[in-house]
Protein backbone atom coordinates (compact mmCIF):
# COMPACT_ATOMS: atom_id res chain seq x y z
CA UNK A 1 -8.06 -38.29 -4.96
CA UNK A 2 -7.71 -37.14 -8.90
CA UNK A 3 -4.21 -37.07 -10.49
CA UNK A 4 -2.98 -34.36 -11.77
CA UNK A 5 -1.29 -35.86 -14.37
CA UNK A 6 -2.38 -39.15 -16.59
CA UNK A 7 -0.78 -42.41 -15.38
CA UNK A 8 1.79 -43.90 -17.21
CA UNK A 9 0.87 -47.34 -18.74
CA UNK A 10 3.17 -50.14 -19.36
CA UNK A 11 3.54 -51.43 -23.14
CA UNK A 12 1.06 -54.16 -23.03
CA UNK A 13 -1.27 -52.15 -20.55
CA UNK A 14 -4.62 -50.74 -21.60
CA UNK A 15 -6.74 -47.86 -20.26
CA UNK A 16 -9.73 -48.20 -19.87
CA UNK A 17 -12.55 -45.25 -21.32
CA UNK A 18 -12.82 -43.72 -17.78
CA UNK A 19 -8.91 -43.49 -18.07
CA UNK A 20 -8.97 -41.70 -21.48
CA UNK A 21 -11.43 -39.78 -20.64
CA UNK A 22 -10.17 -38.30 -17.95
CA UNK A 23 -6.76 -37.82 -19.54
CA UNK A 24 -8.57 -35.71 -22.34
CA UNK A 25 -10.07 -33.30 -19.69
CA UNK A 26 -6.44 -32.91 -18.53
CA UNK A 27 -5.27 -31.84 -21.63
CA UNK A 28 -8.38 -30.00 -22.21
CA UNK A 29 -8.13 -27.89 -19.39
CA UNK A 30 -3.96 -27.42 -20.12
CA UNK A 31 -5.03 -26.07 -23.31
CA UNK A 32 -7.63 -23.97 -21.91
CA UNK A 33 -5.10 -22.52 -19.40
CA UNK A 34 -2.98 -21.62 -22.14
CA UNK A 35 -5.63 -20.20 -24.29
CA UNK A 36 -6.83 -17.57 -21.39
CA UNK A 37 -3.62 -15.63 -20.57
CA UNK A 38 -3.01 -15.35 -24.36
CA UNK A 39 -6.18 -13.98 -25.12
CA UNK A 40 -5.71 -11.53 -22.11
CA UNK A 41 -2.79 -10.07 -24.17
CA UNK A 42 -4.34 -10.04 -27.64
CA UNK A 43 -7.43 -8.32 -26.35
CA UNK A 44 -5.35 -5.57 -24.66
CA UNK A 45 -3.65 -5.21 -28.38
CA UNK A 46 -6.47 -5.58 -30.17
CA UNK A 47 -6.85 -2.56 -32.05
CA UNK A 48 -2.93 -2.90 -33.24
CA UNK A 49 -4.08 -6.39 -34.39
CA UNK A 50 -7.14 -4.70 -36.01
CA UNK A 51 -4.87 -2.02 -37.70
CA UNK A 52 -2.23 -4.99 -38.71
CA UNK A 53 -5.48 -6.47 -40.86
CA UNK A 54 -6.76 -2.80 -41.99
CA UNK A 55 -3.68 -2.70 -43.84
CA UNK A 56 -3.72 -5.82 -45.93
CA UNK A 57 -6.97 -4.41 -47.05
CA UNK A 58 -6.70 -2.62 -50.74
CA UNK A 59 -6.31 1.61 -50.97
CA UNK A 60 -9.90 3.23 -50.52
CA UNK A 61 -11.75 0.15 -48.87
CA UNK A 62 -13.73 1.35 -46.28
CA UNK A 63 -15.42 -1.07 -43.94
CA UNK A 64 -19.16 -1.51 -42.94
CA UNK A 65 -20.65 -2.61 -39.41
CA UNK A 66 -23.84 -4.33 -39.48
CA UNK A 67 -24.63 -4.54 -36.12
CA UNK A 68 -24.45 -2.80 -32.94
CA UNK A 69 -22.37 -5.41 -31.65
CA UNK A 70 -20.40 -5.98 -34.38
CA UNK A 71 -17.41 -3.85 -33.53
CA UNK A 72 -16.71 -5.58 -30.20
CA UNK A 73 -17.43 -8.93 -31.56
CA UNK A 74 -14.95 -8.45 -34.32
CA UNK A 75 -12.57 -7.71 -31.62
CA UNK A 76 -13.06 -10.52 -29.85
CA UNK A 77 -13.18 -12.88 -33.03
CA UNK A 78 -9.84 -11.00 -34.02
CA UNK A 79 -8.03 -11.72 -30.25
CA UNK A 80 -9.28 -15.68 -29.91
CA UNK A 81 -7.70 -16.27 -32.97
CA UNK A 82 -4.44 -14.39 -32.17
CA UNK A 83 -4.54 -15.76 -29.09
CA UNK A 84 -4.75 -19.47 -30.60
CA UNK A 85 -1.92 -18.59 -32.90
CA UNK A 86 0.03 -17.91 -29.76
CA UNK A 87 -0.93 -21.01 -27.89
CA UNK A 88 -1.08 -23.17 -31.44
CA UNK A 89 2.55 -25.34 -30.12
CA UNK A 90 0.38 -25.66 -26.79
CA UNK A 91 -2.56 -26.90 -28.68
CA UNK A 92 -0.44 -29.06 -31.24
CA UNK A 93 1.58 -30.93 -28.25
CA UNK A 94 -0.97 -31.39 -25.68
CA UNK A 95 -3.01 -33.36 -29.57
CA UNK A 96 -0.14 -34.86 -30.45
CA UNK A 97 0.56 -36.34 -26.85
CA UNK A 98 -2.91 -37.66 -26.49
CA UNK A 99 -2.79 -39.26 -29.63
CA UNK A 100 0.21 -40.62 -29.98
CA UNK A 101 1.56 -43.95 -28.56
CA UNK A 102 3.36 -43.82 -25.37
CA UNK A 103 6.42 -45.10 -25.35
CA UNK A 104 8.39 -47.02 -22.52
């Protein structure tokens, strides 16, 4: 049966590549879990995000769309990337502990 959660190695243990391996898909997935609830939200406030952007834009510019899909695109492009501003500790920690020696 998988773990749920990476095991604990003693100081002069190794893992072996299965081992890291699987402990990246942990944190993987923990990051992806994070990432969907937050883009949930930004999507449902994307056009206030959109607005928040309009306005660091100089008086009198007026924007183009290229594309069909461009509009929708732009507001998913605009909520992933408030949505990994919101998760960005989640992100940072879940690097930082698979990285980082363990300690004792």
């Amino acid at each position: 049966m998988a773990r749920l959660v990476p095991r604990r190695l003693a100081p002069d243990e190794q893992a072996t590549l299965v081992e890291h391996l699987s402990e990246l898909r942990h944190r993987l997935v923990l990051c992806l879990v994070a990432l969907m609830p937050a883009f949930a939200l930004t999507y449902a406030f994307h056009r206030t995000l959109i607005g928040w952007l309009k306005d660091l834009l100089p008086a009198g510019t007026k924007l183009v769309t290229l594309g069909v899909t461009e509009p929708f695109t732009t507001s998913v492009k605009v909520s992933f990337y408030g949505a990994i501003g919101l998760v960005l500790p989640v992100l940072l920690w879940q690097a930082w502990a698979f990285f980082a020696p363990r300690a004792s």
